[in-house]
Protein backbone atom coordinates (compact mmCIF):
# COMPACT_ATOMS: atom_id res chain seq x y z
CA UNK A 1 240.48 -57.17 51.17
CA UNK A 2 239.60 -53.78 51.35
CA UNK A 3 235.96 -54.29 49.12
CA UNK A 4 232.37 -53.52 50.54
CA UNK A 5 230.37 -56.10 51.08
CA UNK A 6 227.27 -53.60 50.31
CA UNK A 7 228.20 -53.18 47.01
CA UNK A 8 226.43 -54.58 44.18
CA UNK A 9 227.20 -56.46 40.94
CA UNK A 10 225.33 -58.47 38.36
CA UNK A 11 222.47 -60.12 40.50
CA UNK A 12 223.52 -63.71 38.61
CA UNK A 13 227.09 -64.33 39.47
CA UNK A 14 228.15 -64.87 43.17
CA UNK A 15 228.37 -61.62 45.26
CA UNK A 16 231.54 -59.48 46.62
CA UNK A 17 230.79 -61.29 49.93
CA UNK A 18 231.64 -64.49 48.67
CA UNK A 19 234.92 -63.51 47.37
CA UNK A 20 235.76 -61.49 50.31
CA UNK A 21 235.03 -64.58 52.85
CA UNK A 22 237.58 -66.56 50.63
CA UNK A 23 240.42 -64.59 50.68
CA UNK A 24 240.57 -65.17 54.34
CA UNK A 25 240.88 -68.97 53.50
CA UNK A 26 244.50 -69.35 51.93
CA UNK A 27 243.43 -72.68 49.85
CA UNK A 28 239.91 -71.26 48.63
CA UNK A 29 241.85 -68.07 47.87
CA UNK A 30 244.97 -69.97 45.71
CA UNK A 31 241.78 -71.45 43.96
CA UNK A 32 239.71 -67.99 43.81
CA UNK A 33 242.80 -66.44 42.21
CA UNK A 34 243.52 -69.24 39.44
CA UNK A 35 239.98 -69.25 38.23
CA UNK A 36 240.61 -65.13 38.07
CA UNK A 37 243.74 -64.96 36.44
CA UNK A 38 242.99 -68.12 33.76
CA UNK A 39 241.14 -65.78 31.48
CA UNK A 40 244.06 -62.60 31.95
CA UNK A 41 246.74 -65.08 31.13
CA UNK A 42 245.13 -66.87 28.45
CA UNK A 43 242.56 -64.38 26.60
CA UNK A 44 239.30 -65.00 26.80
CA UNK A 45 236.16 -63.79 27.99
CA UNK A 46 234.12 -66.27 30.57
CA UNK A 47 230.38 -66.55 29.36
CA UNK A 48 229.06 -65.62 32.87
CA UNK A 49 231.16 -62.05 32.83
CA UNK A 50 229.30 -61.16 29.38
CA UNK A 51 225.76 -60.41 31.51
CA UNK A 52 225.15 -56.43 32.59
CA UNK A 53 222.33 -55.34 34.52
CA UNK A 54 221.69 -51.20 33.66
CA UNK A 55 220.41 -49.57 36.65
CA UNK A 56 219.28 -45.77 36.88
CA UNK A 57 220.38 -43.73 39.77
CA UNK A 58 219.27 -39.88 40.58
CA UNK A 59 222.19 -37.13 40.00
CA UNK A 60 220.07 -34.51 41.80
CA UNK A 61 217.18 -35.67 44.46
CA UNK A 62 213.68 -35.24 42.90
CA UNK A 63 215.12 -35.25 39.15
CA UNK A 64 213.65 -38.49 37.94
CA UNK A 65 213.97 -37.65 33.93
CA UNK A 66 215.78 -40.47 32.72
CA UNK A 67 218.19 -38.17 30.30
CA UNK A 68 218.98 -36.52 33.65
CA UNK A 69 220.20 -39.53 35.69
CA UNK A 70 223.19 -41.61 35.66
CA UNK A 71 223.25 -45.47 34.51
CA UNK A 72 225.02 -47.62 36.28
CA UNK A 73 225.81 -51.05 34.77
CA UNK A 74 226.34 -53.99 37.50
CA UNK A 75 228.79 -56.44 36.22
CA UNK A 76 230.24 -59.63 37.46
CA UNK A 77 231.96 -58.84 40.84
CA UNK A 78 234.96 -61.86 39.53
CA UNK A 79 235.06 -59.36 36.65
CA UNK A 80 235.46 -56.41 38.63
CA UNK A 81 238.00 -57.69 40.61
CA UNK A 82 239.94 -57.91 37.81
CA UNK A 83 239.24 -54.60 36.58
CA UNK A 84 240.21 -53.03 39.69
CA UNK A 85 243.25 -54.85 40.22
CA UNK A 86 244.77 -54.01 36.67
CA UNK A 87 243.44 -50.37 37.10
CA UNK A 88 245.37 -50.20 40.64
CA UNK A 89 248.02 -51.71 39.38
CA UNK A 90 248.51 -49.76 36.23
CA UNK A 91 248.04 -46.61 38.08
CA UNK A 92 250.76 -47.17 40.62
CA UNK A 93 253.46 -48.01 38.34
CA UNK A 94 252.11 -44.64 36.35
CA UNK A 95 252.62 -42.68 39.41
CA UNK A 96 255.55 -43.86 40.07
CA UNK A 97 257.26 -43.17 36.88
CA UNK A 98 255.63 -39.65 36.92
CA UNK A 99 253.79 -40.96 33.60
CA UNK A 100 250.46 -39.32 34.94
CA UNK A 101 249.74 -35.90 33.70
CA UNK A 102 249.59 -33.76 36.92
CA UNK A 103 246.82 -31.62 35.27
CA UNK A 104 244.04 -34.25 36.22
CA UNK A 105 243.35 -34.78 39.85
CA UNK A 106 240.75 -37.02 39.29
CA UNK A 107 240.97 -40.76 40.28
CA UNK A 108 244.15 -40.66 41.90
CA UNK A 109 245.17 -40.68 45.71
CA UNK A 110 246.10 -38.00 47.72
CA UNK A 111 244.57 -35.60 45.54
CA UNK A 112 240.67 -33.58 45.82
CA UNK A 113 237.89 -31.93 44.30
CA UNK A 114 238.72 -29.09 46.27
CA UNK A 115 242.13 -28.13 45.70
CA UNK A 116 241.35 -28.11 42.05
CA UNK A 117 238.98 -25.30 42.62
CA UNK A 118 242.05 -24.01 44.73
CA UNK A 119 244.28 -23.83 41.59
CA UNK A 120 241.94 -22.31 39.37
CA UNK A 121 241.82 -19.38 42.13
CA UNK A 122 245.83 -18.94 42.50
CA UNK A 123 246.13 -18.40 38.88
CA UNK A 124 243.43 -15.90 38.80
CA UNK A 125 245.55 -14.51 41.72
CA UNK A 126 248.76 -14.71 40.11
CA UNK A 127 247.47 -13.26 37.28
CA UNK A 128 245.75 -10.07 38.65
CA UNK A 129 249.04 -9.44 40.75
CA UNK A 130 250.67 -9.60 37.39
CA UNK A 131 248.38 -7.59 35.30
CA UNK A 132 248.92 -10.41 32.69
CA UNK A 133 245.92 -11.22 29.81
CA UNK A 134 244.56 -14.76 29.98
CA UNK A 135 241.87 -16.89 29.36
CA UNK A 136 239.79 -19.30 30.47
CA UNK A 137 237.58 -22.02 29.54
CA UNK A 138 235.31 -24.31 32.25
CA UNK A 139 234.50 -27.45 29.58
CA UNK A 140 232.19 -30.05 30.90
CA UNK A 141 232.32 -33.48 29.10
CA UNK A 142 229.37 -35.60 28.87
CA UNK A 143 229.06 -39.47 29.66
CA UNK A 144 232.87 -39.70 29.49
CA UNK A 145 232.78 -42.98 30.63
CA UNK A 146 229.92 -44.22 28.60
CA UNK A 147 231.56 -42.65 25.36
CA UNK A 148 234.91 -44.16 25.29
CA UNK A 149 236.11 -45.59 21.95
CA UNK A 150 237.52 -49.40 22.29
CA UNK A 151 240.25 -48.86 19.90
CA UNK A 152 241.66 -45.49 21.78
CA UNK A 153 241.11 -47.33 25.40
CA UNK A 154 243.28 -50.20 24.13
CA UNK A 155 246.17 -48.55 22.87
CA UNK A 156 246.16 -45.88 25.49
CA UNK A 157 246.07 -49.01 27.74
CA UNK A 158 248.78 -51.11 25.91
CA UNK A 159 251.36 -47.69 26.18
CA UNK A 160 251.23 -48.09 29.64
CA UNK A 161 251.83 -51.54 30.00
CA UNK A 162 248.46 -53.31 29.75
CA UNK A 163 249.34 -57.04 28.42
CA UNK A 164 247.29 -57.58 25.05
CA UNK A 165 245.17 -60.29 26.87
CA UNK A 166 244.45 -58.46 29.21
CA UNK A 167 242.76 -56.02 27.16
CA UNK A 168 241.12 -58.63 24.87
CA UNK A 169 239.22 -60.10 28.18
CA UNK A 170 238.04 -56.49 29.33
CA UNK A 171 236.89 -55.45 26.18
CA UNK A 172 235.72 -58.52 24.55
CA UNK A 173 233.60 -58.74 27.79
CA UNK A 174 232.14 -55.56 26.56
CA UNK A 175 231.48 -56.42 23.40
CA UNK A 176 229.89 -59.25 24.35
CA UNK A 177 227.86 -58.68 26.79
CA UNK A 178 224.26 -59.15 27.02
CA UNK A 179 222.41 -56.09 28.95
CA UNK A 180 218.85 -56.49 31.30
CA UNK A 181 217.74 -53.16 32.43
CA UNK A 182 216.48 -53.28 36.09
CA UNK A 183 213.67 -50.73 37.11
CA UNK A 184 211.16 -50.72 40.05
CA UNK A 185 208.91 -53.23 38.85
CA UNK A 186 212.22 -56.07 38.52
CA UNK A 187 214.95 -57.32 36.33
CA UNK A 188 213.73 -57.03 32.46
CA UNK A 189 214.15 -61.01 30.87
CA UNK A 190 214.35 -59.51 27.17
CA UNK A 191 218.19 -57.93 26.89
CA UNK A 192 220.00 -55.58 24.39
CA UNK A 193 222.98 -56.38 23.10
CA UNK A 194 224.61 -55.63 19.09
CA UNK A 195 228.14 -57.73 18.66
CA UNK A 196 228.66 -56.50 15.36
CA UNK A 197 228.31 -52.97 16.00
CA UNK A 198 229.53 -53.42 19.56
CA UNK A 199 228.12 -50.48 22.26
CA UNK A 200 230.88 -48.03 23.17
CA UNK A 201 231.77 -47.11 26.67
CA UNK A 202 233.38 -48.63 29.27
CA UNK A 203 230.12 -48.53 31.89
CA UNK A 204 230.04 -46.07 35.11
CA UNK A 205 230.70 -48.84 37.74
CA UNK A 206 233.53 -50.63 36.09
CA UNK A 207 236.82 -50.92 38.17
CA UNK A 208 239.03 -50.08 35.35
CA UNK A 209 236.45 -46.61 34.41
CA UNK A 210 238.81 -43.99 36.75
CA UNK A 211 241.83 -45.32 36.13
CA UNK A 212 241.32 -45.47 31.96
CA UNK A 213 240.00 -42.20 31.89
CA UNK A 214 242.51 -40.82 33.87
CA UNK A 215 245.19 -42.31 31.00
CA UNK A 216 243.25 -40.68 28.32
CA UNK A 217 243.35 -37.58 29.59
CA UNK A 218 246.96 -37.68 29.89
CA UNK A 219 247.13 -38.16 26.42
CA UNK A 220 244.95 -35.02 25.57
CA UNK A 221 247.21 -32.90 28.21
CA UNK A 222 250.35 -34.46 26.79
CA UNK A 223 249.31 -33.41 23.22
CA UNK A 224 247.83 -29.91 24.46
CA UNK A 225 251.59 -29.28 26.14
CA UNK A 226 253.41 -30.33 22.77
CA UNK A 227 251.11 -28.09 20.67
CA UNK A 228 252.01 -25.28 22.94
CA UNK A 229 249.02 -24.27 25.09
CA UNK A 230 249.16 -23.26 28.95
CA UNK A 231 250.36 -20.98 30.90
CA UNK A 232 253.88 -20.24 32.02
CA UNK A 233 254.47 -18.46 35.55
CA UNK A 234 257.47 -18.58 38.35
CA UNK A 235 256.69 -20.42 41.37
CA UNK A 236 256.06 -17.93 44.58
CA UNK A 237 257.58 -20.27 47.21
CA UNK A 238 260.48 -22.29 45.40
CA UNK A 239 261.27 -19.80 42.39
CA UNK A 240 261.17 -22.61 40.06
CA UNK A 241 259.20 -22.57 36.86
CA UNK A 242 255.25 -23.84 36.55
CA UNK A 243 253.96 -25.06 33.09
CA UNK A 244 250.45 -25.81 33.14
CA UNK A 245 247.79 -26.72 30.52
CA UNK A 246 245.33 -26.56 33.12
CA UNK A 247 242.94 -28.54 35.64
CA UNK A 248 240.85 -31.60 35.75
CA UNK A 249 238.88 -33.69 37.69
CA UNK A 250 237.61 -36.25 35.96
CA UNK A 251 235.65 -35.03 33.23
CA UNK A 252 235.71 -31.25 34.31
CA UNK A 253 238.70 -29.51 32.49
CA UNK A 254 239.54 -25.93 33.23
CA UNK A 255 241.99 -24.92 29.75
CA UNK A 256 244.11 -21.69 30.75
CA UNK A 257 246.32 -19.34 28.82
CA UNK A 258 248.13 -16.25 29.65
CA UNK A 259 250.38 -13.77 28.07
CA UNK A 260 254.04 -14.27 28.23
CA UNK A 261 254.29 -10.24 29.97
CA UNK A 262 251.97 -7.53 31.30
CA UNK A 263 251.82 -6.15 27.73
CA UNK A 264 250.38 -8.92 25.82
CA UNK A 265 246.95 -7.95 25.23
CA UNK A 266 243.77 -10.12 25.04
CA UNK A 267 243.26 -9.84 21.20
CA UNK A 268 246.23 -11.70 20.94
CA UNK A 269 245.66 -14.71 22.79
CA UNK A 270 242.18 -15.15 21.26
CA UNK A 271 244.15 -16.94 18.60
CA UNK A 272 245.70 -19.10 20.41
CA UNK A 273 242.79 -19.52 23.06
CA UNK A 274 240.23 -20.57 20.18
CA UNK A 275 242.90 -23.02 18.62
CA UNK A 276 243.20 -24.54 22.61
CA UNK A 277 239.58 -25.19 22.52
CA UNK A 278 239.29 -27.27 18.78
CA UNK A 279 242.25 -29.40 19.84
CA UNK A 280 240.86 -30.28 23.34
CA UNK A 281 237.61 -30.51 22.38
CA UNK A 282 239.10 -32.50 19.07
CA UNK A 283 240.85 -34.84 21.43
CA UNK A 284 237.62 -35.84 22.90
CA UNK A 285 236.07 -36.68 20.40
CA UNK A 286 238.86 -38.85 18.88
CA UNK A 287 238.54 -40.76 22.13
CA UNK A 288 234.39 -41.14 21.87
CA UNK A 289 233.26 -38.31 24.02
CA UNK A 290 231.95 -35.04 23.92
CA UNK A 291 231.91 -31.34 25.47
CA UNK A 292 228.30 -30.23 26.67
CA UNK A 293 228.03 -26.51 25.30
CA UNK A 294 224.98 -26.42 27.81
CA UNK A 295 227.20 -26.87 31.16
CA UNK A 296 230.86 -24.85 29.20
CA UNK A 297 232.04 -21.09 29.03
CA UNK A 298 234.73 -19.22 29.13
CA UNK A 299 236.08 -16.01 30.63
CA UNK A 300 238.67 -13.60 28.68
CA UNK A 301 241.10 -11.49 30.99
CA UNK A 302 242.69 -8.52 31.05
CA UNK A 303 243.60 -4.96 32.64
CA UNK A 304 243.30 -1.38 31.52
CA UNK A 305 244.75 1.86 33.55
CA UNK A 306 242.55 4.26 34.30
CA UNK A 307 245.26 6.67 35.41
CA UNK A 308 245.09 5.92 38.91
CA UNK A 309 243.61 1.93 39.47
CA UNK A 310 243.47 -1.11 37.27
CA UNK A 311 240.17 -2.17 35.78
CA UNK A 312 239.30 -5.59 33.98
CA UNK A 313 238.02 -4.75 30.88
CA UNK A 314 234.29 -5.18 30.64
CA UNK A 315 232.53 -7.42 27.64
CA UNK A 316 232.06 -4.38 25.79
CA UNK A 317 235.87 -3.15 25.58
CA UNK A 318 236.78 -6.04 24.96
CA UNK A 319 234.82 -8.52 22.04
CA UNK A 320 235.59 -11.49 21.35
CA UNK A 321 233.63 -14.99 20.56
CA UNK A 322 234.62 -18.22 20.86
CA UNK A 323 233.70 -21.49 19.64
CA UNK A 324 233.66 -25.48 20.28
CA UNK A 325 233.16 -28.78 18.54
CA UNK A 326 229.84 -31.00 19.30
CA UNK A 327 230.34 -35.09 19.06
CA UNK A 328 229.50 -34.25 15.29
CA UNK A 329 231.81 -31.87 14.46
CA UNK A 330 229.55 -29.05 14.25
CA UNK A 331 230.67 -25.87 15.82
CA UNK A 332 228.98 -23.95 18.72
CA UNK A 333 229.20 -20.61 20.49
CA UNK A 334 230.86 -21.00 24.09
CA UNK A 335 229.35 -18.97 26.68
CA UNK A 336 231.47 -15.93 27.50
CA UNK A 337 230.81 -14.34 30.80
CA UNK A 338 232.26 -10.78 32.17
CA UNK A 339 235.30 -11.64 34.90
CA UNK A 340 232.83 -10.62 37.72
CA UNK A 341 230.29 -13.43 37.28
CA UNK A 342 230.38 -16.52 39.37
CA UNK A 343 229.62 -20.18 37.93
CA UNK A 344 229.24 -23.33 40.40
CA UNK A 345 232.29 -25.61 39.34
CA UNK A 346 232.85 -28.16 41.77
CA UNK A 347 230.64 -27.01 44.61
CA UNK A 348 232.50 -23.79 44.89
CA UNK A 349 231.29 -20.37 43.44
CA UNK A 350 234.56 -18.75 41.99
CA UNK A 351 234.21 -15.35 40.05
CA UNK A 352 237.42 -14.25 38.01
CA UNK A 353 237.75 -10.90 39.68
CA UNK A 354 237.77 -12.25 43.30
CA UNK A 355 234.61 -11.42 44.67
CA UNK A 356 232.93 -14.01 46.35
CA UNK A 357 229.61 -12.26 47.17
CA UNK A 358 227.86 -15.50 44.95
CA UNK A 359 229.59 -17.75 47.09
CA UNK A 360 228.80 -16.24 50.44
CA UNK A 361 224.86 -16.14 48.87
CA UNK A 362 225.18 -19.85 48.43
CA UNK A 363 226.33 -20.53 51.89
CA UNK A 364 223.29 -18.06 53.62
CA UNK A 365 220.50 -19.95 51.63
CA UNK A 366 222.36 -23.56 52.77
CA UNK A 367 222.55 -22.28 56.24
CA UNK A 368 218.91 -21.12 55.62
CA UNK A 369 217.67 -24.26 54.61
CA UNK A 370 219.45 -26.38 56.95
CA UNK A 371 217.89 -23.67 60.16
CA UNK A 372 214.23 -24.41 58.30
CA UNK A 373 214.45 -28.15 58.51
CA UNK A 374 216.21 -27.91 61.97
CA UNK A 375 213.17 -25.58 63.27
CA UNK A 376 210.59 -28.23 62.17
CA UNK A 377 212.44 -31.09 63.05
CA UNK A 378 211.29 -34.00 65.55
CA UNK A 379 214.60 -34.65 67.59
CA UNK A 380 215.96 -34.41 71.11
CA UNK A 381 218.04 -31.64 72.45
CA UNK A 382 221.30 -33.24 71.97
CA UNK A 383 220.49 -34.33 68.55
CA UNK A 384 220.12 -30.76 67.55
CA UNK A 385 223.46 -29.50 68.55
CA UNK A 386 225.21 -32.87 67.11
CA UNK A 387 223.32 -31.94 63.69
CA UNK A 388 224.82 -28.75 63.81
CA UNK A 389 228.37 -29.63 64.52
CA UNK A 390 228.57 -32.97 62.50
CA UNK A 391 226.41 -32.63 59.55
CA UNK A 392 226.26 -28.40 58.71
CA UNK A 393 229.34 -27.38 59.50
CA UNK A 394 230.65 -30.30 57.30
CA UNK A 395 228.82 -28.50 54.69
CA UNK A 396 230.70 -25.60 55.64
CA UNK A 397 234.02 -26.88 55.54
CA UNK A 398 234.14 -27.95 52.06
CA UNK A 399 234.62 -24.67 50.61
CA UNK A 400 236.74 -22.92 53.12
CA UNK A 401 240.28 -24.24 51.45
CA UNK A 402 238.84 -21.59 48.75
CA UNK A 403 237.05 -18.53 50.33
CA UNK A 404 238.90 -15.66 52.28
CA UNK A 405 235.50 -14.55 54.27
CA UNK A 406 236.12 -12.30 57.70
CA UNK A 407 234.80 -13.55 60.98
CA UNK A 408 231.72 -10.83 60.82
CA UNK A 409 230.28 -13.04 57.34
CA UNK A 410 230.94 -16.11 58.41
CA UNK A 411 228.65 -15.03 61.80
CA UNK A 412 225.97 -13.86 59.29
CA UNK A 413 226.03 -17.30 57.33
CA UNK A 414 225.92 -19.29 60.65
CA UNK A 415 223.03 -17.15 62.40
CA UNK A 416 220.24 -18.53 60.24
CA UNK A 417 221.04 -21.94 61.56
CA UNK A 418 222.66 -21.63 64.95
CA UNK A 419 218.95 -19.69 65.92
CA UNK A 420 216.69 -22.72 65.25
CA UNK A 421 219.16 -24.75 66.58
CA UNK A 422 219.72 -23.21 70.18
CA UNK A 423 216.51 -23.24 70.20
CA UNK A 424 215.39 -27.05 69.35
CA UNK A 425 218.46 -27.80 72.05
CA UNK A 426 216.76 -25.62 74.95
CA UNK A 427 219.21 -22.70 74.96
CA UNK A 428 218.66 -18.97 74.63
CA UNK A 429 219.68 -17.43 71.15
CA UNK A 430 221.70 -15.12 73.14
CA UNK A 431 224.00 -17.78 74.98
CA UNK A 432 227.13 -16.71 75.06
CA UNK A 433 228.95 -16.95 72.35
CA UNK A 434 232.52 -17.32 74.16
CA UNK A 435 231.32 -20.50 76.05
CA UNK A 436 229.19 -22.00 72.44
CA UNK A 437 232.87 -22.02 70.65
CA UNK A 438 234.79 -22.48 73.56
CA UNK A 439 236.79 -25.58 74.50
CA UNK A 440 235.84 -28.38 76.63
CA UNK A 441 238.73 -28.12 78.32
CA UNK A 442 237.35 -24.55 79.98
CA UNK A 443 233.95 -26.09 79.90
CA UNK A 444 233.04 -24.68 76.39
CA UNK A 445 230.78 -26.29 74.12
CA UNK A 446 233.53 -27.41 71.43
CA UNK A 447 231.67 -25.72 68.62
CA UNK A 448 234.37 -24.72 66.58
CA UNK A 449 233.52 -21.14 64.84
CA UNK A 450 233.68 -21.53 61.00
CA UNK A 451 235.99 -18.54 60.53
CA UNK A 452 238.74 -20.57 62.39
CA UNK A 453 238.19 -23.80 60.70
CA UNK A 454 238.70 -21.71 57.17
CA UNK A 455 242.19 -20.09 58.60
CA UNK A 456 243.15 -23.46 59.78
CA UNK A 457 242.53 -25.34 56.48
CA UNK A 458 244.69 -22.83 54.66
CA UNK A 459 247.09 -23.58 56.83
CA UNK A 460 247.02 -27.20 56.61
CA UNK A 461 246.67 -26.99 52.75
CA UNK A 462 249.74 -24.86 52.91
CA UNK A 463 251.49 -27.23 54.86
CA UNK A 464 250.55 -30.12 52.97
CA UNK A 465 250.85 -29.03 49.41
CA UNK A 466 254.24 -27.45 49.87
CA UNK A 467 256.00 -30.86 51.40
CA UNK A 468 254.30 -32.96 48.85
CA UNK A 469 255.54 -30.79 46.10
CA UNK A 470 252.14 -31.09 44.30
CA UNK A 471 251.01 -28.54 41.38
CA UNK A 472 249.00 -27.02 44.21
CA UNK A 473 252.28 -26.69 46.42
CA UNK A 474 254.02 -25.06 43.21
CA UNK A 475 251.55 -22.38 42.88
């Protein structure tokens, strides 16, 4: 049994340790199971699952406003179990049968953060190799597992196999359930609850959260495909057609759309591109969640010859507003930005142009930091250099699937933290360089420089993505 024994669940009910220490007992696990399963096979909803304790964690350190931090509800770990298994289960067989959309890479195995940013950059690629028109749209849904509907999360559920019973314990347990909020000063004894208007939301924590929303969202992408929207492009490596709607990781969605040729202007897709947007964000809201126009905007593309280059159009040559649905219905403006500007959208600062000079910013003020902490640190000699090769450069490597920096910038990033940190292990700033990033073997330090770890994880993705056959691999 592959569970932590760290994590937690509802303080009343016994604890993930106590179900872990049975399953290595084959008699208390034959019993463990049948006192799981009863309620799956028959229907019902044990009193003891129907308790929650809501717990508030920090998104960002130091941000302790309560609309700014996540709740986490702790439910029964027996429940749980349950949860996971189905949402395991349920996912597997949805693999298998190719049943998942491969738009979202959220929630599923064998697929990261990271390559989605990678997509999103290929098709900007692809695109200005092209000279095709295209759009898009960076939409950010909020509380997307505290805003799902029951009555969408059941059928979507029940269409891809989920017994009825099954479904009736999970969400009956919901419905049910009676929830203490836990703070700093203890467990609350007076609880929240409403049965007849029952609270929506499957709860950040539960073992079936990932796997549901990642079904839902197949259902959006499914009925974006059928209406039409995406982008169409030939496959670089295999020659073989790639229809996309676009990318998403959980509850960030990246829509796209592109002109069939090089001469289909901007104006035209607007149309289309404005219709993409009320259907998504439609969608959501049909399923109980919501786009935050705060944290979404968009990007239009396209190309003008000067007579001797190509030029994006700027903002000004090229108008054009755009607009989304709130949880009401209401409209508002998205946020349009010119092609040059860089957002953060999953760690990684990617501008629509190509530049990366936001990026490489964001890297010199991490490496900053990370030198200003090092200098007044309290920590051996050997400590510094491990901090530098197991905890920065880790930082480091995240984005490098992504960027395309030269050796020179990655040596300017570094410097502000290599410094302090040849100089907290007792070395010279000036040691040389060819024995720091050198190999053991010829008595180097091992430090690996980051403009080599970058060339070797495009490699590797290369490699990777190509075999698998993944939407990466196609691009």
């Amino acid at each position: 049994m592959k569970q932590k024994e760290n994590t937690s669940g509802e303080p009343t009910c016994l604890s993930f340790s106590h179900y872990k220490a049975t399953s290595l007992d084959p008699m208390l696990n034959s019993v463990d199971t049948l006192l799981r399963m009863v309620p799956l096979l028959v229907g019902f909803s044990p009193e003891a699952w129907q308790v929650i304790t809501d717990v508030e964690i920090l998104k960002k350190a130091g941000e302790y406003r309560v609309a700014k931090m996540r709740l986490i509800q702790l439910m029964s770990p027996e429940f749980q179990i349950n949860n996971k298994m189905i949402g395991k289960n349920i996912l597997k067989y949805a693999k298998a049968t190719d049943a998942v959309a491969a738009d979202q890479h959220g929630s599923r195995k064998h697929h990261k953060s990271i390559n989605t940013c990678l997509n999103k950059k290929l098709v900007f690629d692809i695109l200005r190799q092209k000279k095709r028109a295209g759009t898009v749209a960076i939409l950010d849904a909020s509380g997307c597992y505290d805003r799902v509907a029951y009555s969408i999360a059941v059928l979507t559920l029940m269409s891809f196999g989920v017994p009825q019973k099954a479904c009736n314990v999970l969400f009956s347990t919901l419905q049910k359930a009676k929830h203490h909020i836990k703070t700093g000063f203890g467990r609350s004894e007076a609880v929240y609850d409403n049965e007849e208007v029952p609270i929506m939301g499957i709860g950040q924590g539960n073992g079936l959260g990932p796997t549901l929303w990642c079904l839902i969202s197949t259902i959006i992408f499914r009925m974006m495909a059928k209406a039409g929207h995406g982008v169409s492009m030939v496959s670089a490596l295999s020659l073989t057609l790639v229809q996309l709607v676009g990318f998403a990781f959980v509850d960030d969605a990246d829509l796209f759309s592109a002109g069939k040729t090089a001469y289909t202007t901007a104006e035209v897709l607007s149309v289309d591109f404005q219709a993409a947007l009320h259907r998504w964000t439609g969608g959501l809201i049909a399923t109980g969640g919501a786009i935050a126009p705060e944290k979404s905007f968009c990007y239009l593309i396209d190309f003008l010859w000067t007579g001797s280059t190509w030029e994006y159009r700027k903002l000004e040559d090229l108008p054009g507003e755009f607009t989304i649905q709130d949880k009401t219905g209401s409209t508002f403006p998205l946020q349009r930005y010119e092609v040059s500007h860089a957002d953060k959208t999953l760690g990684v600062y990617i501008a629509m142009d190509g530049n990366e000079e936001e990026e490489i910013a964001y890297l010199t003020k991490v490496s900053k930091k990370f030198g200003q902490q090092l200098r007044t640190a309290k920590c051996e000699k050997n400590a510094a250099m491990y901090a530098l090769q197991f905890s920065f450069m880790k930082t480091l490597e995240y984005p490098m699937v992504v960027t395309q920096l030269d050796e020179s910038t990655w040596s300017k990033i570094l410097h502000k933290t290599l410094a302090p940190a040849l100089h907290k292990a007792g070395m010279s700033m000036n040691f040389p360089r060819a024995v720091l990033f050198g190999p053991d073997l010829f008595q180097g330090f091992q430090l690996q420089h980051p403009f080599f770890t970058q060339e070797i994880s495009h490699i590797t993705t290369l490699l990777q993505e190509s075999v698998r056959n993944s939407q990466t691999g196609k691009l």
